[in-house]
C-alpha atoms as a PDB file:
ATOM      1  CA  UNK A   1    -195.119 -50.888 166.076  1.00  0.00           C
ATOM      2  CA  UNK A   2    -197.050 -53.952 165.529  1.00  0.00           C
ATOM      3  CA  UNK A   3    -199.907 -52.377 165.857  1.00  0.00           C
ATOM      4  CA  UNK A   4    -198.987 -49.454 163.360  1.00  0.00           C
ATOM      5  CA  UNK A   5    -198.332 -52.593 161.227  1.00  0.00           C
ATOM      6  CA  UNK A   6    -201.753 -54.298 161.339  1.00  0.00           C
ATOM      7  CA  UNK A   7    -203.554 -50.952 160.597  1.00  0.00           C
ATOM      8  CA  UNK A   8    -201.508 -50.588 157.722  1.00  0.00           C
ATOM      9  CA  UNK A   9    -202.286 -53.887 156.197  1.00  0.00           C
ATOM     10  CA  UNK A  10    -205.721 -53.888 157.057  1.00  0.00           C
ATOM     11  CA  UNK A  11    -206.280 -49.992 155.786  1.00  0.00           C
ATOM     12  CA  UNK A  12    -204.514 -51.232 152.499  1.00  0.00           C
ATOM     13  CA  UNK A  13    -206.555 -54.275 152.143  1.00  0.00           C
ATOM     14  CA  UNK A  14    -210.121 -52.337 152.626  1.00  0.00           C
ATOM     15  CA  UNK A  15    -208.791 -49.870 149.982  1.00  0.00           C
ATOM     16  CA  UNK A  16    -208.253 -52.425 147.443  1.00  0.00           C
ATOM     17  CA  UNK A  17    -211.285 -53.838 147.926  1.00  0.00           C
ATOM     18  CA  UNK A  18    -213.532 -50.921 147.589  1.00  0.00           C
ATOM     19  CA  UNK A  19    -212.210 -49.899 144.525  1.00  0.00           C
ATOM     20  CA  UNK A  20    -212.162 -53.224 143.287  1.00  0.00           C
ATOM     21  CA  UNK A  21    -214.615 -53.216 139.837  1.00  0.00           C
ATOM     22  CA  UNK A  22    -216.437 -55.757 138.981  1.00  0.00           C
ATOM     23  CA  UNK A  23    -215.465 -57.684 135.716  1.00  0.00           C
ATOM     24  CA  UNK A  24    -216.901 -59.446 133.283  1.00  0.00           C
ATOM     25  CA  UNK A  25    -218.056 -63.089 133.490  1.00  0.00           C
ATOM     26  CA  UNK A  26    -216.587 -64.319 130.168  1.00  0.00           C
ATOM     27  CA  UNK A  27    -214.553 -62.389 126.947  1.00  0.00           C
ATOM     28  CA  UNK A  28    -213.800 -63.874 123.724  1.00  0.00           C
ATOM     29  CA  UNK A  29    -210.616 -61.876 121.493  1.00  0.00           C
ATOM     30  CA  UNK A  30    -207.773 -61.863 120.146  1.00  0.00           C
ATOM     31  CA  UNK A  31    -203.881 -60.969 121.822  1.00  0.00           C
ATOM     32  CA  UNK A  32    -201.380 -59.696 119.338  1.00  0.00           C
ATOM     33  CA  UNK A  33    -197.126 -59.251 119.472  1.00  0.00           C
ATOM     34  CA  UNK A  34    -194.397 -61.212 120.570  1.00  0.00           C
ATOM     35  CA  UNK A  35    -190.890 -59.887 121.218  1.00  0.00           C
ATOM     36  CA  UNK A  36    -189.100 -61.225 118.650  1.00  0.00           C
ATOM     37  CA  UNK A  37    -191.108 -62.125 115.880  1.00  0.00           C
ATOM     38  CA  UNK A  38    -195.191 -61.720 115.279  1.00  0.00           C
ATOM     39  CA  UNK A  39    -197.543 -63.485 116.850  1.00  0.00           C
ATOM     40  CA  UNK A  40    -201.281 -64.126 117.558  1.00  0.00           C
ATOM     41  CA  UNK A  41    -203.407 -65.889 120.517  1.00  0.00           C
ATOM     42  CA  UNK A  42    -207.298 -66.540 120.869  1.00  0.00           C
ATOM     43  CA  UNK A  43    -207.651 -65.516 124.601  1.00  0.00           C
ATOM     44  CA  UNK A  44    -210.182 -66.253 126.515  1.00  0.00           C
ATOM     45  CA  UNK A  45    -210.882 -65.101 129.746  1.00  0.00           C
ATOM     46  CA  UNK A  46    -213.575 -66.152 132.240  1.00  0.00           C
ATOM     47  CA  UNK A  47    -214.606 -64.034 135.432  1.00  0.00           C
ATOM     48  CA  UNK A  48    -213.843 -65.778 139.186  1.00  0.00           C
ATOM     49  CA  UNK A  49    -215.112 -63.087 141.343  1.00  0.00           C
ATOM     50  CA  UNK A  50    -214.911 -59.387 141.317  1.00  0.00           C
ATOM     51  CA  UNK A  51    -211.549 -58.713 141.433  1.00  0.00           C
ATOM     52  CA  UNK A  52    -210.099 -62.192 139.533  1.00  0.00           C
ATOM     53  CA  UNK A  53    -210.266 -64.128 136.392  1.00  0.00           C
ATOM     54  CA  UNK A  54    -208.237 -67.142 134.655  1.00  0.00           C
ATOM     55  CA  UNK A  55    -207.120 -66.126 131.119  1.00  0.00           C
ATOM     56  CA  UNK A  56    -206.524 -68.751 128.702  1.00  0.00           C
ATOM     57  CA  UNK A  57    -204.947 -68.310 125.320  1.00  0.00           C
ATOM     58  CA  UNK A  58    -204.316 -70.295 122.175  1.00  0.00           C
ATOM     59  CA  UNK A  59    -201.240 -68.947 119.822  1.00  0.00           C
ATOM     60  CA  UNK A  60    -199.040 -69.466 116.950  1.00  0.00           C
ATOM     61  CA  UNK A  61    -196.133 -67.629 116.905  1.00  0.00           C
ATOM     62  CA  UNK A  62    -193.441 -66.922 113.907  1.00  0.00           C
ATOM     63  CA  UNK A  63    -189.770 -65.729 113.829  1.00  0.00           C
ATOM     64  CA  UNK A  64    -187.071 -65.337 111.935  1.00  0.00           C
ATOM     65  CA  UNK A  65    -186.068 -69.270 112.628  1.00  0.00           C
ATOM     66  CA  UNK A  66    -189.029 -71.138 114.326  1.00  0.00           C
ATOM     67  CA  UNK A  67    -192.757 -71.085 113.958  1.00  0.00           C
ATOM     68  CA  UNK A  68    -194.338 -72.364 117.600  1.00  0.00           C
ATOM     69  CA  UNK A  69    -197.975 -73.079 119.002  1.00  0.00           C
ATOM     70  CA  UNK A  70    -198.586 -72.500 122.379  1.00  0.00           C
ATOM     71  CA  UNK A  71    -201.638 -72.571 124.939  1.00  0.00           C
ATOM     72  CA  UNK A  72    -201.110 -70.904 128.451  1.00  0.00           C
ATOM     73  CA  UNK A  73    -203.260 -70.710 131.459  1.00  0.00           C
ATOM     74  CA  UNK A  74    -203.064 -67.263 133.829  1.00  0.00           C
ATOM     75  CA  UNK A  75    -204.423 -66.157 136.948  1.00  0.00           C
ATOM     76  CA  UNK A  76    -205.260 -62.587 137.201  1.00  0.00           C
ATOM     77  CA  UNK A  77    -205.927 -60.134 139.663  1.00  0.00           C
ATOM     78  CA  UNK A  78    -207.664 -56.899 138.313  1.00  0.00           C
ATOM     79  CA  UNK A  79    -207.434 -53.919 140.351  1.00  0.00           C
ATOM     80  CA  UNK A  80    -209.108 -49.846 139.353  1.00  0.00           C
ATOM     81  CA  UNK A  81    -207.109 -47.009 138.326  1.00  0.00           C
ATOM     82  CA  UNK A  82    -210.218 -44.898 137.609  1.00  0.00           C
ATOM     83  CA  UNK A  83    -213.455 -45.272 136.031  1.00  0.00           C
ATOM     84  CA  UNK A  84    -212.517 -47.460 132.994  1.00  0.00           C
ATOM     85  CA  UNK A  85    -209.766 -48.125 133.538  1.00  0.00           C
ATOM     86  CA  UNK A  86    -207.917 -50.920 135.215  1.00  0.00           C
ATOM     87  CA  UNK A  87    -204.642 -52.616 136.017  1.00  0.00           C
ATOM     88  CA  UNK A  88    -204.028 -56.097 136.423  1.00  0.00           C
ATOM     89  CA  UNK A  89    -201.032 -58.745 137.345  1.00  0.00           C
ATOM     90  CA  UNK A  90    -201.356 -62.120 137.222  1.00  0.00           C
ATOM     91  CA  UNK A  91    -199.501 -65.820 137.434  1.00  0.00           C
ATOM     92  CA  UNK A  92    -199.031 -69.143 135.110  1.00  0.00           C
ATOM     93  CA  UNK A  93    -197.699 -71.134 132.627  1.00  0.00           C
ATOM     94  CA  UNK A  94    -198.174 -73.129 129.730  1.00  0.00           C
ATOM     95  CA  UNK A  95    -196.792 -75.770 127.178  1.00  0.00           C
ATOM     96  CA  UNK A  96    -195.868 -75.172 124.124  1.00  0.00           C
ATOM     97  CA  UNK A  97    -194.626 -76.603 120.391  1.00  0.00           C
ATOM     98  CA  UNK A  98    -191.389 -74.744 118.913  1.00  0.00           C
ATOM     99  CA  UNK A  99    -190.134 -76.074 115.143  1.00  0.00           C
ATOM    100  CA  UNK A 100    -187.056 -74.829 114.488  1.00  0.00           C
ATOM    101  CA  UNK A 101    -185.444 -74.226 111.045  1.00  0.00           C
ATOM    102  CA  UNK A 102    -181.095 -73.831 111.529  1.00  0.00           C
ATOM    103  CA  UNK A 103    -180.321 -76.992 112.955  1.00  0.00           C
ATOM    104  CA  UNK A 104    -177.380 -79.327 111.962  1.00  0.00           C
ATOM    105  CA  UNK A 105    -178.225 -81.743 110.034  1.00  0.00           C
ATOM    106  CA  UNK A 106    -179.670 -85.243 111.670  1.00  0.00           C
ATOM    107  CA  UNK A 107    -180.673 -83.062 115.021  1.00  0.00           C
ATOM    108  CA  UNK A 108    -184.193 -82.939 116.016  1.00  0.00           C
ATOM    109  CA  UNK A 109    -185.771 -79.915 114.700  1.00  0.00           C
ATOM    110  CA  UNK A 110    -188.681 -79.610 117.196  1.00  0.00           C
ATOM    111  CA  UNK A 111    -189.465 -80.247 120.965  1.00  0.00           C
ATOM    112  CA  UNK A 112    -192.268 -79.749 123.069  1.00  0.00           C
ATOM    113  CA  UNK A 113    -191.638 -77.847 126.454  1.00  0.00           C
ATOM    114  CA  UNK A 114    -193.273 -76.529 129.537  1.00  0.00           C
ATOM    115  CA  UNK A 115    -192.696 -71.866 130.486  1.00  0.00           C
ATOM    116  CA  UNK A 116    -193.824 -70.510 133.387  1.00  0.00           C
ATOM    117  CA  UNK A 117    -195.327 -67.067 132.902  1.00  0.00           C
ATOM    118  CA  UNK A 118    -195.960 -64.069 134.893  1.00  0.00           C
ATOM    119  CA  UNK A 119    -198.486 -61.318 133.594  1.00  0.00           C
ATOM    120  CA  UNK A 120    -199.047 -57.275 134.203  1.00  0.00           C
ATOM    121  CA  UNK A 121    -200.735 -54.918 132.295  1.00  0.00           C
ATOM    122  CA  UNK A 122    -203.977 -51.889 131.554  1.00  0.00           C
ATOM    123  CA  UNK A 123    -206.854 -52.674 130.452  1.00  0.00           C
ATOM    124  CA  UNK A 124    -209.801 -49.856 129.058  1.00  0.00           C
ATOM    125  CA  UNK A 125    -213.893 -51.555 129.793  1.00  0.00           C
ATOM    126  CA  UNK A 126    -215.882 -49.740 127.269  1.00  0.00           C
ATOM    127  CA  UNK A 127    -219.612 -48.688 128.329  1.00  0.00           C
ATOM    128  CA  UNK A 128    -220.158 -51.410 125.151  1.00  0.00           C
ATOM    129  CA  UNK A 129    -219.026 -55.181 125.416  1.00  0.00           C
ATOM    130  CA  UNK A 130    -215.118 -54.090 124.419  1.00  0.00           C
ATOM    131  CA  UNK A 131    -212.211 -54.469 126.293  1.00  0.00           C
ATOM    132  CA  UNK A 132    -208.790 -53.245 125.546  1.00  0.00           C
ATOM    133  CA  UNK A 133    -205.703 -54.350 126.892  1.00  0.00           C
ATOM    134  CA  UNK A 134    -201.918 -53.667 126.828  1.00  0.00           C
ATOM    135  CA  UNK A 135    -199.927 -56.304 128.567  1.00  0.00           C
ATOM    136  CA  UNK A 136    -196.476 -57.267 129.501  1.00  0.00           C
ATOM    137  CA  UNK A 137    -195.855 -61.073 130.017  1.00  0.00           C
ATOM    138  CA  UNK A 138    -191.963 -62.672 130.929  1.00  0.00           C
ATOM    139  CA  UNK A 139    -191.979 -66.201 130.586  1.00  0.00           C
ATOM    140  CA  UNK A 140    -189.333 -68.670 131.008  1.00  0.00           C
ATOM    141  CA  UNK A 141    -188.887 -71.823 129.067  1.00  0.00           C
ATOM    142  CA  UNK A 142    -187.501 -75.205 129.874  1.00  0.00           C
ATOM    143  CA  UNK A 143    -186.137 -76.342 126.429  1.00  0.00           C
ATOM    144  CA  UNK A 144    -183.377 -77.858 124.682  1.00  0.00           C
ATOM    145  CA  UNK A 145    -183.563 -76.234 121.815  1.00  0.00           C
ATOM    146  CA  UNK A 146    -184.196 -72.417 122.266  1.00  0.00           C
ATOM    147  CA  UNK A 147    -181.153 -70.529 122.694  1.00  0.00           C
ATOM    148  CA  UNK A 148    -182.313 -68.422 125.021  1.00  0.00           C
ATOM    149  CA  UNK A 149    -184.788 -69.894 127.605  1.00  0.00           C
ATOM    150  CA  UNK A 150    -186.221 -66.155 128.331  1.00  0.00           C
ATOM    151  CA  UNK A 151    -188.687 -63.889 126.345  1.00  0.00           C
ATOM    152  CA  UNK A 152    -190.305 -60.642 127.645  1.00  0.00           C
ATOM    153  CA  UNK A 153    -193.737 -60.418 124.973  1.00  0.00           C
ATOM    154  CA  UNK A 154    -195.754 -57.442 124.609  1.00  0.00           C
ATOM    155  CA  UNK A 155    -199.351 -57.885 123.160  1.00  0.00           C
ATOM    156  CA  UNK A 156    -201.884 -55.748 122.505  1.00  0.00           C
ATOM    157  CA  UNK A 157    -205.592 -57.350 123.251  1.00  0.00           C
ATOM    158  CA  UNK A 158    -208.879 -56.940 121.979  1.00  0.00           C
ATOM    159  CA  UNK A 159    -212.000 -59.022 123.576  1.00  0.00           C
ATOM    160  CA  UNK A 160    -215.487 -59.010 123.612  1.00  0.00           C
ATOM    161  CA  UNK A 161    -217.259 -59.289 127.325  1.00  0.00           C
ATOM    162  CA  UNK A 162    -220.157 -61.313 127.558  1.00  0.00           C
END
């Protein structure tokens, strides 16, 4: 059984890595959508080996109540679905700003916090220096202020690979 085990593992691993494509070195875009209100990132993402990459992005984000800027830091593992086109998941966090506007009166109306972040999504690699991506990111935030410490945020990202 043990044995079964170890053939599995190591079967699985080879089969990853053979149809792991290689990605770019650097990209340079834009990430856009939120959950509950609109928002927009500068991401940039920079290449670690064939199959991994750190992605970090820069965002302001608006809602009905609060306006926030945010920068958060992801590690990514990219993995082929065929030709083009990829999957990836990936790990983090980041810190972020959040001003809110319906507060009582005399209360603090903005905080700065820490979220952790996890990260999974498709991406399509253009024969040209384009990369589209469609990604699904819950993070969890340790403020006093939001009234719910959870957001699931759907973007939509466009980068160019150099």
């Amino acid at each position: 059984m043990k044995r079964l085990f170890f053939i599995s593992i190591f079967m699985l691993a080879f089969v990853a890595t053979s149809h792991a494509q290689r990605i770019s070195d650097n990209a340079i875009g834009l990430r856009v959508g939120d959950s509950d209100g609109f928002g927009t990132e500068v991401s940039y993402q920079r290449g670690l080996g064939d199959n991994n990459r750190l992605e970090l992005d820069l965002g302001w984000r608006t809602g009905d109540n609060y306006d926030a800027f945010r920068l958060t830091g992801l590690y990514q593992w990219v993995f082929n679905l065929d030709g083009n086109f990829n999957w990836y998941v990936g790990a983090g966090g980041g810190i972020a700003n959040v001003s809110v506007d319906n507060v009582p009166d005399g209360a603090d109306d903005s905080e700065t916090y820490f979220y952790a972040a996890g990260d999974i999504g498709i991406e399509y690699d253009f024969d040209i220096p384009l990369l589209l991506s469609l990604d699904f990111r819950p993070e969890f935030g340790f403020g006093d202020l939001l009234d719910d410490d959870v957001d699931f945020d759907i973007a939509l990202g466009i980068r160019y690979q150099f």
